[in-house]
Protein backbone atom coordinates (compact mmCIF):
# COMPACT_ATOMS: atom_id res chain seq x y z
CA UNK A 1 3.87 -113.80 -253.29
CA UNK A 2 4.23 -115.08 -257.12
CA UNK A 3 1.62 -113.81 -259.81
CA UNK A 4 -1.82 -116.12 -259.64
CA UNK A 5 -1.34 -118.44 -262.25
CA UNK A 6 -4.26 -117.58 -264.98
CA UNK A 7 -6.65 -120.21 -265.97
CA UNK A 8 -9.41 -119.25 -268.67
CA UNK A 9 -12.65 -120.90 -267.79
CA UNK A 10 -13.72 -121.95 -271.08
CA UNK A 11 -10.77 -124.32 -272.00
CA UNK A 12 -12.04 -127.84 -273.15
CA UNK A 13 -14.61 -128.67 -270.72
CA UNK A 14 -15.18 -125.14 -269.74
CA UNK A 15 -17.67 -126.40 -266.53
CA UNK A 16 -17.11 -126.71 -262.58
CA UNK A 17 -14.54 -129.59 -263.07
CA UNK A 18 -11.68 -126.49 -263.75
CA UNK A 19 -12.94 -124.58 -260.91
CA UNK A 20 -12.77 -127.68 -258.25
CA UNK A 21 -9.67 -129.19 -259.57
CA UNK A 22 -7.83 -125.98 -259.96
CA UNK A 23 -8.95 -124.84 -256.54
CA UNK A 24 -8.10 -127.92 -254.43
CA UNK A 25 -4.76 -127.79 -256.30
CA UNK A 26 -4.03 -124.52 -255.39
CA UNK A 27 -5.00 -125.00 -251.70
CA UNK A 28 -2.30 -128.29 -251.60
CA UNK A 29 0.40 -126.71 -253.13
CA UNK A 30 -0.49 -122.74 -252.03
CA UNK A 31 -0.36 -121.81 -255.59
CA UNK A 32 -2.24 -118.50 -256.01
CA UNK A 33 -4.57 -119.09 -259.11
CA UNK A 34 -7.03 -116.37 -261.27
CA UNK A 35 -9.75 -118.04 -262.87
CA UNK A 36 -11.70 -115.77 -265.58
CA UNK A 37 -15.02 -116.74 -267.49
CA UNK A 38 -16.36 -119.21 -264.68
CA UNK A 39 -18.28 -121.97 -266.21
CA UNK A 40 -18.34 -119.91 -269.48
CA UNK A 41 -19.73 -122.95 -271.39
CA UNK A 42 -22.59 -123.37 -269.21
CA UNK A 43 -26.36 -122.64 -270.31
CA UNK A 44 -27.39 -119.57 -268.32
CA UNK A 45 -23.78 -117.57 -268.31
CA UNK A 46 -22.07 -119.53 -266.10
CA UNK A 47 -20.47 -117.79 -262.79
CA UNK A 48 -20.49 -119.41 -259.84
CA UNK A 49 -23.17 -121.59 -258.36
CA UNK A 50 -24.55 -122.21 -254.72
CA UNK A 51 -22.40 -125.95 -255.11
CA UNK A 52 -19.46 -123.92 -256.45
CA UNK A 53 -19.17 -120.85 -253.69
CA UNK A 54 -19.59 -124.13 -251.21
CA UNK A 55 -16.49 -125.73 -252.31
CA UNK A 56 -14.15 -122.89 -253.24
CA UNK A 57 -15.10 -121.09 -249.55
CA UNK A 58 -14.51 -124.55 -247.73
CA UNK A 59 -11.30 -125.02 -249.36
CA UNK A 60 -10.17 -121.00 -248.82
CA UNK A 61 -10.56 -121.67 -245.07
CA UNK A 62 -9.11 -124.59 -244.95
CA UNK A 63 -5.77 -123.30 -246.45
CA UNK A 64 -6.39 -119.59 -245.06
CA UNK A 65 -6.41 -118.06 -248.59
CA UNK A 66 -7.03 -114.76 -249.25
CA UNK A 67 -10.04 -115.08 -252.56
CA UNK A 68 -11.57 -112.30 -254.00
CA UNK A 69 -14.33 -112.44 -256.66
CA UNK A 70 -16.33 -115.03 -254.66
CA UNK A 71 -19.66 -114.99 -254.82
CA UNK A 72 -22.84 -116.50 -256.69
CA UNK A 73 -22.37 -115.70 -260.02
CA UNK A 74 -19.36 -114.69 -260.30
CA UNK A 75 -17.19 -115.04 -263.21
CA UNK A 76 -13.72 -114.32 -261.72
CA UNK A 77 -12.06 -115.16 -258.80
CA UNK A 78 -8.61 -115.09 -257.31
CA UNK A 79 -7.71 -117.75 -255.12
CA UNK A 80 -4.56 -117.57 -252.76
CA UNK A 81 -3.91 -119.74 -250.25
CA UNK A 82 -1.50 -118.43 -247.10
CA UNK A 83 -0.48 -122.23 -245.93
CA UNK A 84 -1.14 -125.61 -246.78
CA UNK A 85 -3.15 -126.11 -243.98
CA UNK A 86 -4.85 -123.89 -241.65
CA UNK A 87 -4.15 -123.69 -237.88
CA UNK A 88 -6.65 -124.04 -235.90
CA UNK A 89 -8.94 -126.78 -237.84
CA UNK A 90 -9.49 -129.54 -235.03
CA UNK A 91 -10.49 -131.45 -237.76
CA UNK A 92 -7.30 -131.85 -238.92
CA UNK A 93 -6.60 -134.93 -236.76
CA UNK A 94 -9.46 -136.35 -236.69
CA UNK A 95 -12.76 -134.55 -236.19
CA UNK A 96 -16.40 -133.85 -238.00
CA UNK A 97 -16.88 -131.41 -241.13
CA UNK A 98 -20.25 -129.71 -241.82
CA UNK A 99 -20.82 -128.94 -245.12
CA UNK A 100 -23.50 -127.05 -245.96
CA UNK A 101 -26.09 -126.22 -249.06
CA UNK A 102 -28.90 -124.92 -248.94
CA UNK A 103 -29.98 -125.97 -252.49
CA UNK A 104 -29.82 -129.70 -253.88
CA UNK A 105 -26.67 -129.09 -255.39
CA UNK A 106 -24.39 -132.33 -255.90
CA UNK A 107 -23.14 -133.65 -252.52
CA UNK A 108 -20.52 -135.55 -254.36
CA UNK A 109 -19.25 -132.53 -256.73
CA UNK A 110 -18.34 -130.75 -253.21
CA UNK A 111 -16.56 -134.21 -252.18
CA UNK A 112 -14.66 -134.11 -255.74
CA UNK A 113 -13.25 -130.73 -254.61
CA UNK A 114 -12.46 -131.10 -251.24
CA UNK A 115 -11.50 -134.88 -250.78
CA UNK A 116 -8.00 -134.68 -252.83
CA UNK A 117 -7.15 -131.72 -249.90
CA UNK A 118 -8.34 -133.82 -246.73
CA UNK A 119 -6.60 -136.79 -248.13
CA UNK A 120 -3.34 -135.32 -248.65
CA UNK A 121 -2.63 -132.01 -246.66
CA UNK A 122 -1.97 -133.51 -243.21
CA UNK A 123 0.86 -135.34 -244.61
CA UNK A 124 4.04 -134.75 -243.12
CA UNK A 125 2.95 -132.83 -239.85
CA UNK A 126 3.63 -134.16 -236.24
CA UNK A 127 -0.09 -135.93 -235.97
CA UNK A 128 0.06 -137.15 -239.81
CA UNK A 129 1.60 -140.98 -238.17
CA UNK A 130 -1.90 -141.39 -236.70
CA UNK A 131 -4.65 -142.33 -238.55
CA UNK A 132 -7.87 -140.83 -237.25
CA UNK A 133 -10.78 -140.43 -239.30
CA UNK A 134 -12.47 -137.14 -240.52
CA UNK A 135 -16.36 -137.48 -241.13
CA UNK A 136 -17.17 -135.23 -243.92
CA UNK A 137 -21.15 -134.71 -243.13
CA UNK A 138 -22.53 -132.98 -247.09
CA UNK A 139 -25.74 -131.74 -246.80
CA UNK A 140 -27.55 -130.99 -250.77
CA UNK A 141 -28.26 -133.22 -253.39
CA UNK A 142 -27.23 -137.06 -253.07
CA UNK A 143 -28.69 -137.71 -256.39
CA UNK A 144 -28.80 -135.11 -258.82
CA UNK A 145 -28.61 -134.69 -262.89
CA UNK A 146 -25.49 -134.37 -264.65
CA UNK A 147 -23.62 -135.49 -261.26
CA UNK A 148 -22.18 -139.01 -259.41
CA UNK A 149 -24.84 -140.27 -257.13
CA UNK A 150 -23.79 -141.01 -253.90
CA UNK A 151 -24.42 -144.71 -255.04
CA UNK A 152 -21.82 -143.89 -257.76
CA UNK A 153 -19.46 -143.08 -254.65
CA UNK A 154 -20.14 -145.87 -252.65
CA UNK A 155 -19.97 -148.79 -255.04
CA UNK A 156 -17.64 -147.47 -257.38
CA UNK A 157 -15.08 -144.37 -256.42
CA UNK A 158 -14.38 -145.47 -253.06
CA UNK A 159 -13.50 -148.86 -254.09
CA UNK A 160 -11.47 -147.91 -256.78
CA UNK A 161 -9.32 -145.22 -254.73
CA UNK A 162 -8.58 -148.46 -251.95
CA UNK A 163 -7.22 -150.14 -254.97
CA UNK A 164 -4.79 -147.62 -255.83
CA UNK A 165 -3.80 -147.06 -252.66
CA UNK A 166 -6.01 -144.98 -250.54
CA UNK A 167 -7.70 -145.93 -247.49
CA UNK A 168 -11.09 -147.07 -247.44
CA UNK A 169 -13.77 -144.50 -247.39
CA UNK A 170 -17.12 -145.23 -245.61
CA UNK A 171 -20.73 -143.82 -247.05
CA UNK A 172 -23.54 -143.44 -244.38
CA UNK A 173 -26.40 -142.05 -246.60
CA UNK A 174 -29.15 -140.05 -243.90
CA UNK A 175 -31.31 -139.20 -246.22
CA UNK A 176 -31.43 -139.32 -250.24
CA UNK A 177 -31.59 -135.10 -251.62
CA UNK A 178 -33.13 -134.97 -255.14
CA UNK A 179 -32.91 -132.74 -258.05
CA UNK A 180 -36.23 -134.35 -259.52
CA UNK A 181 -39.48 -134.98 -258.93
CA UNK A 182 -39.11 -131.11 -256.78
CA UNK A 183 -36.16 -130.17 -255.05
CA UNK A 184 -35.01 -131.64 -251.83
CA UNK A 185 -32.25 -131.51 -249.55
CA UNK A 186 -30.69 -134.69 -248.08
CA UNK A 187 -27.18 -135.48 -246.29
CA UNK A 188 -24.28 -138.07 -246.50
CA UNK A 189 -21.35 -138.37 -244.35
CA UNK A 190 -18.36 -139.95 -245.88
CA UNK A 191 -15.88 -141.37 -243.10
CA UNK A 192 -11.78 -140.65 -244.51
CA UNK A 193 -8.86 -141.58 -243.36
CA UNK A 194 -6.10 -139.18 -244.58
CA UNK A 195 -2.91 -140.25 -246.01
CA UNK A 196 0.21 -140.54 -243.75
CA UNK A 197 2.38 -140.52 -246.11
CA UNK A 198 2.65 -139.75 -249.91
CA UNK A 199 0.59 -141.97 -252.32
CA UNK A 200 2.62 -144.47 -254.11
CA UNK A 201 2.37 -144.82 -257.99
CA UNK A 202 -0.31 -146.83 -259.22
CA UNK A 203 -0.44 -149.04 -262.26
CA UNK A 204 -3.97 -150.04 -263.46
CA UNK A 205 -2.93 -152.21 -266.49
CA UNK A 206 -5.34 -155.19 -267.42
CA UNK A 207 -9.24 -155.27 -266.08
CA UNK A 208 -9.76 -158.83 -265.86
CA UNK A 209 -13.18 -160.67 -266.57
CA UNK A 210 -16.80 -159.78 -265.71
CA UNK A 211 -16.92 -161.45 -261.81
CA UNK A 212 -20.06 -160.13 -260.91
CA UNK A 213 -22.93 -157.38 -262.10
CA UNK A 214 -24.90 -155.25 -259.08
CA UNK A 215 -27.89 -153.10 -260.30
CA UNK A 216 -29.26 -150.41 -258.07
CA UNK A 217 -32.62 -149.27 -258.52
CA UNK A 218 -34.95 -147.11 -257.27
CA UNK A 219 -37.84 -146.13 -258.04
CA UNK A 220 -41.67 -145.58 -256.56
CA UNK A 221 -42.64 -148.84 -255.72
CA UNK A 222 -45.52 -149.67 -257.52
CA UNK A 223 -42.58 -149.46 -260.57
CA UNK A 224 -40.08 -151.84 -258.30
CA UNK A 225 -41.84 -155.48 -260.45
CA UNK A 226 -41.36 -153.83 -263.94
CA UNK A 227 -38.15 -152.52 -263.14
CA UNK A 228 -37.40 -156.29 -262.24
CA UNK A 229 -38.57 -157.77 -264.74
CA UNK A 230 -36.70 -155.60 -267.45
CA UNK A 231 -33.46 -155.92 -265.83
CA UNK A 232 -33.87 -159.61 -265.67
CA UNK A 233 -35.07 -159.83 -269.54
CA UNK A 234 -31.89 -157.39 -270.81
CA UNK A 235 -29.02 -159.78 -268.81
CA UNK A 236 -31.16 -162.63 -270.42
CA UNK A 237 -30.57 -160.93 -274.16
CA UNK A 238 -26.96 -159.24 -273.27
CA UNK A 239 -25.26 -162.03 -270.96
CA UNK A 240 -23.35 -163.53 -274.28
CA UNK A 241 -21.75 -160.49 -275.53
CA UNK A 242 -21.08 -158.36 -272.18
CA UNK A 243 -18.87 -161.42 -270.27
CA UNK A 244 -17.22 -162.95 -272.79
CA UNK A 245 -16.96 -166.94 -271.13
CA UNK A 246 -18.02 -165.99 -267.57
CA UNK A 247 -21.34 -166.35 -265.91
CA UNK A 248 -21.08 -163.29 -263.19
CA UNK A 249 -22.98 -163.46 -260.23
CA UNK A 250 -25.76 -160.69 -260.58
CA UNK A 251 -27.78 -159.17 -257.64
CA UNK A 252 -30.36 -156.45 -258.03
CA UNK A 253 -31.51 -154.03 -255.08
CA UNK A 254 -34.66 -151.81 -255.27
CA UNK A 255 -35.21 -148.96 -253.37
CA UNK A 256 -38.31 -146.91 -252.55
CA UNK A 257 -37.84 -143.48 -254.27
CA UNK A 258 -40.67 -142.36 -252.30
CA UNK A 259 -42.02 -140.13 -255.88
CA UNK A 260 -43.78 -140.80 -258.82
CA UNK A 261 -41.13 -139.02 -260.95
CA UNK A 262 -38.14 -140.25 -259.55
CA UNK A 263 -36.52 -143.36 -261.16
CA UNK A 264 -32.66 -144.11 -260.71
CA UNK A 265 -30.65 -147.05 -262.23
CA UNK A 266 -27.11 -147.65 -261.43
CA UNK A 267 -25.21 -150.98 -263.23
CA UNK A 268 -21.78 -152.19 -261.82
CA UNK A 269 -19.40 -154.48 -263.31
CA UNK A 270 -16.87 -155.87 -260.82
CA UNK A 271 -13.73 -157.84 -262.32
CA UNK A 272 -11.51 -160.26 -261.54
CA UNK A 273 -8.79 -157.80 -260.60
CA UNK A 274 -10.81 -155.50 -258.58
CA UNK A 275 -11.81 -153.26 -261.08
CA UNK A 276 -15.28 -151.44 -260.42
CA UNK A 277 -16.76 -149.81 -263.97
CA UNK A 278 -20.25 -148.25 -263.51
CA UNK A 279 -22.66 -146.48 -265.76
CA UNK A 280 -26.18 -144.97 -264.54
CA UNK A 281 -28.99 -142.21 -265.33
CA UNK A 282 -31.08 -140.50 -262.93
CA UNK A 283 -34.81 -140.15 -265.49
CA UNK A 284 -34.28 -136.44 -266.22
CA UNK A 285 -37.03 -136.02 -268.86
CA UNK A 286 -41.23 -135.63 -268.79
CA UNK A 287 -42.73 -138.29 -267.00
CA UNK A 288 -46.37 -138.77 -268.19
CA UNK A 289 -49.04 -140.84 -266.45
CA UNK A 290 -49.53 -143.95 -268.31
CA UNK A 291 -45.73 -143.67 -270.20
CA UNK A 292 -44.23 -145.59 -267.27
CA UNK A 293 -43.89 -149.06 -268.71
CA UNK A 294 -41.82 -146.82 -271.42
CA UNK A 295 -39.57 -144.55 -269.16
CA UNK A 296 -38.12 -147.91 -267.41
CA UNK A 297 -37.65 -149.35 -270.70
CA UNK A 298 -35.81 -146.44 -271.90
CA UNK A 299 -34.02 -146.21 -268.37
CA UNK A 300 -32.78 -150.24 -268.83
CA UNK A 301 -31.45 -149.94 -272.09
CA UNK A 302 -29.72 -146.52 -272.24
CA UNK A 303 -27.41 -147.71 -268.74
CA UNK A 304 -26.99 -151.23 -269.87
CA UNK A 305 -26.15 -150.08 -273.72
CA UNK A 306 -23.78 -147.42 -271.88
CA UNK A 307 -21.80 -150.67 -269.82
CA UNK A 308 -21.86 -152.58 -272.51
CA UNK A 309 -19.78 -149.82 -273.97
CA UNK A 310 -17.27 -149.74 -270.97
CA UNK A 311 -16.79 -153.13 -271.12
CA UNK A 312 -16.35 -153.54 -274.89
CA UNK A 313 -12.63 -151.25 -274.84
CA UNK A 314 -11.39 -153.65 -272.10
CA UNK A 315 -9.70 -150.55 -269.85
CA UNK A 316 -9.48 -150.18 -266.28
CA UNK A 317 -11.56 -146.91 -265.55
CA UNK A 318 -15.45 -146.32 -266.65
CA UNK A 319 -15.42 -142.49 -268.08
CA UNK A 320 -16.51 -140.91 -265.13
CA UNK A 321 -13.68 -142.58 -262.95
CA UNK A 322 -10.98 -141.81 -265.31
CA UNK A 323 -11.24 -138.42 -265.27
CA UNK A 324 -11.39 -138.78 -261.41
CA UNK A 325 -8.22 -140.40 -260.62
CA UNK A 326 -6.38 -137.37 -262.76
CA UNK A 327 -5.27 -135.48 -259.36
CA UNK A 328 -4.14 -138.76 -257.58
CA UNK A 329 -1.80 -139.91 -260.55
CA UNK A 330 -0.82 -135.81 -260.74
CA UNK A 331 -0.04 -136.05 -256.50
CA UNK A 332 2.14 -139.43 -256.88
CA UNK A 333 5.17 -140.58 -256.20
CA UNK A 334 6.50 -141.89 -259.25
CA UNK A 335 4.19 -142.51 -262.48
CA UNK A 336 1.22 -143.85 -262.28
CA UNK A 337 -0.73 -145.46 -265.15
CA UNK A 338 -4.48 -146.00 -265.94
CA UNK A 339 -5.07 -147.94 -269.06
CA UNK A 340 -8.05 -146.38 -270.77
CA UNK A 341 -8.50 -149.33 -273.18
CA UNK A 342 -9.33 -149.44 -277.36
CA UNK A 343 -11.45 -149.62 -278.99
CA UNK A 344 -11.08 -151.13 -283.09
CA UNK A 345 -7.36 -151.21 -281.93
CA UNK A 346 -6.95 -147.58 -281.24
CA UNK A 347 -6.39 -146.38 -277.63
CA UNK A 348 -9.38 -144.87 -276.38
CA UNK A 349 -9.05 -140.82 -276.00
CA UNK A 350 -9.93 -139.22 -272.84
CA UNK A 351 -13.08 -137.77 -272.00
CA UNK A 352 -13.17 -133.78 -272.63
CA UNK A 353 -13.37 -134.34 -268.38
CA UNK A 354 -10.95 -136.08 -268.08
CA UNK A 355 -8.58 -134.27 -270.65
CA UNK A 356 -9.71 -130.69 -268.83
CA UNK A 357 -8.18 -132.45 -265.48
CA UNK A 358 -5.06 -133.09 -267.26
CA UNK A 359 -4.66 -129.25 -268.50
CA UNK A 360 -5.33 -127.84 -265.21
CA UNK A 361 -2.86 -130.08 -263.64
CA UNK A 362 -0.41 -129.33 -266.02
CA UNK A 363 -0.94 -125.88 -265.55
CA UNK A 364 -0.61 -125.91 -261.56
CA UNK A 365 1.95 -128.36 -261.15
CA UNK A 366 3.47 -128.54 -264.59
CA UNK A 367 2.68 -132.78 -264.54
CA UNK A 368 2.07 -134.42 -268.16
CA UNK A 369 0.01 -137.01 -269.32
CA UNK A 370 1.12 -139.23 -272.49
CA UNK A 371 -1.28 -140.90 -275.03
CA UNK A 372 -1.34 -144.17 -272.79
CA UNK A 373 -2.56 -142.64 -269.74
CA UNK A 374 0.53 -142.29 -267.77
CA UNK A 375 1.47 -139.60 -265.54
CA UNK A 376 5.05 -138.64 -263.57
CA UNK A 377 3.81 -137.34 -260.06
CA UNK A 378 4.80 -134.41 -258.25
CA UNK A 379 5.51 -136.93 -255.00
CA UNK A 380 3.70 -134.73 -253.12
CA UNK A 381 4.93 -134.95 -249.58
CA UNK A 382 7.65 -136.89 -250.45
CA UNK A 383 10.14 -134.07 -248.95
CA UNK A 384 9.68 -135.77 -245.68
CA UNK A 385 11.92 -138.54 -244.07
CA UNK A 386 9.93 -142.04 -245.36
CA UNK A 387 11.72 -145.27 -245.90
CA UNK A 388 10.01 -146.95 -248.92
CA UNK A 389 7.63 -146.36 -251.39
CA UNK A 390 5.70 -148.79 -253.39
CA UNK A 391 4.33 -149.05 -256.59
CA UNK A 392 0.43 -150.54 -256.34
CA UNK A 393 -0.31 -152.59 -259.62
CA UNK A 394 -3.37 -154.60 -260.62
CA UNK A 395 -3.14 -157.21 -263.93
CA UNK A 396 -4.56 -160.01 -265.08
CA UNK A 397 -1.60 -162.60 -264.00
CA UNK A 398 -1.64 -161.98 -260.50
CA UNK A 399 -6.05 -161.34 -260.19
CA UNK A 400 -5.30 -159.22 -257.01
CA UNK A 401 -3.77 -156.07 -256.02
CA UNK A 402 -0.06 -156.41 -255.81
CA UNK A 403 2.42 -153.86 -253.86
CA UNK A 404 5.86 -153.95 -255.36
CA UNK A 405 8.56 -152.36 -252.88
CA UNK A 406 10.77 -150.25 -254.62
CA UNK A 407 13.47 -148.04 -254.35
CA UNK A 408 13.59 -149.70 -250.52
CA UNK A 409 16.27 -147.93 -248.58
């Protein structure tokens, strides 16, 4: 077995991204990896977390690695994985997962880390031709600080992975597991279909215009009018500058929080070329009796300022996604492109996210990223016998997602 490949915890980001990227990575491609100074840049000392030891356990099972160093807390861990895949897992061709938390800890972190392995490590064995779907069942937090909402998921990630290629994922939420407003546990089951065959590049190019606008609220609802009413008011002030010359279509939905300190907004922009860019804020400060009128002010503003923002540099991926679709242009066949957008004419840098994906991929698989987003994939999976691959694109000309054959034969 080759020396673990070291990975200091503290580079750029220095947070849980490292840990789940390099992790899942290392479980596809049974690269052993050592990971020193866990979460280093983290308030409290880092080490691993309840959400963490979830994720990194899961994945060591799943790829029958032999870890040491795991445990809460912990600040080092090696991580090698004995086969791509497990024998043994019935859920391998279609089946039910159970993961479990016992603290509100992000339900959709956990899915970060393990839905890059579910997607792609049945590929190329005897049961990969059919498609049977896995239902991941999460149980934690579905909408927690500092974290995609299950919302997020729904209206944004799993729409933006069908247009690159992958196949639709389905969100059943059973019930909604907060960080505020006192802890609570709550589940989701997301329904996947893995990948047959390797994922084709993907060329996100031009975003198209402003279609229509979707805000998700919720909220106690004795706050659902006001929360109305100031979402109606800020498309009334913003509609000029956010859609250039289109009139989107714009449809709000409210949602009982069922607590007087719980207040969610989530705004999405869907183009003309499929393109889903989102920006949201679960209320993670005081909320004082009486200040309500100025907490959903404050709540409006901050998410529509933050689209407005997204949709100013023109690109193809909101900040959260780009950093997200890292280990599918890293897993590719071919090179796949995401066009970040400008913004006073200079191309708009990653996010320290998104540029901490692209050093631990580099450092796994040895994949680089240039200045315009692009990335040469590993093909992962591509040693098996397949007849085609195709290039997905989306641009303005064409207002739909095209699939280019290439290399046919």
């Amino acid at each position: 077995m080759a020396n673990p490949i070291h990975l200091e915890g503290t580079t750029l980001e220095g947070g849980g991204q490292l840990l789940r990227l390099a992790t899942c990575l290392s479980a596809l491609t049974s690269t052993p990896i050592n990971i020193t100074t866990i979460r280093g840049k983290r308030f409290g000392g880092g080490g691993l977390k309840a959400q963490h030891l979830t994720s990194v356990q899961w994945l060591g099972n799943a790829s029958n690695a032999r870890m040491s160093g795991v445990g809460l807390k912990s600040k080092e861990i090696t991580f090698t994985p004995q086969s791509r895949i497990a024998s043994g897992l019935e859920w391998r061709n279609g089946g039910d997962v159970h993961i479990k938390q016992n603290t509100p800890g992000s339900v959709n972190l956990v899915l970060q880390a393990v839905l890059p392995y579910i997607l792609f490590a049945n590929i190329g064995s005897a049961d990969a031709k059919v498609k049977k779907k896995i239902r991941v069942k999460i149980t934690g937090g579905t909408n927690v600080s500092n974290s995609p909402s299950c919302d997020y998921v729904e209206q944004v990630l799993a729409p933006m992975l069908s247009l690159i290629g992958i196949p639709p994922i389905e969100t059943q939420i059973h019930s909604r597991g907060w960080s505020q407003g006192g802890a609570r546990l709550g589940s989701v089951t997301y329904s996947i279909t893995p990948l047959t065959k390797p994922l084709p590049a993907f060329q996100l190019f031009e975003r198209g215009d402003v279609k229509s606008i979707r805000a998700t609220i919720i909220a106690p609802k004795e706050a659902e009018q006001r929360f109305r009413d100031e979402v109606d008011v800020m498309f009334e002030r913003r509609e000029e500058g956010m859609f250039r010359s289109t009139q989107p279509d714009v449809q709000i939905t409210f949602e009982d929080s069922m607590h007087e300190k719980r207040f969610y907004l989530l705004l999405v922009a869907t183009t003309t070329t499929g393109v889903k860019l989102g920006r949201d804020w679960l209320y993670d400060h005081v909320v004082r009796v009486g200040k309500i009128d100025s907490i959903i002010s404050s709540i409006v503003k901050k998410v529509f300022n933050d689209l407005i923002e997204e949709l100013d540099h023109e690109g193809c991926a909101d900040e959260y996604m780009r950093d997200q679709l890292v280990v599918f242009q890293a897993l590719a066949v071919g090179k796949s492109n995401v066009y970040g957008g400008k913004r006073k004419e200079v191309l708009l840098e990653p996010s320290l996210h998104a540029k901490t994906a692209h050093w631990v991929a580099k450092e796994l698989i040895d994949v680089h990223f240039d200045d315009d987003g692009g990335c040469e994939g590993i093909a992962f999976g591509a040693d098996q016998d397949y007849n085609t691959a195709e290039s997905v694109v989306v641009d303005e000309t064409a207002s739909v997602l095209k699939k280019l054959k290439v290399d046919k034969d």
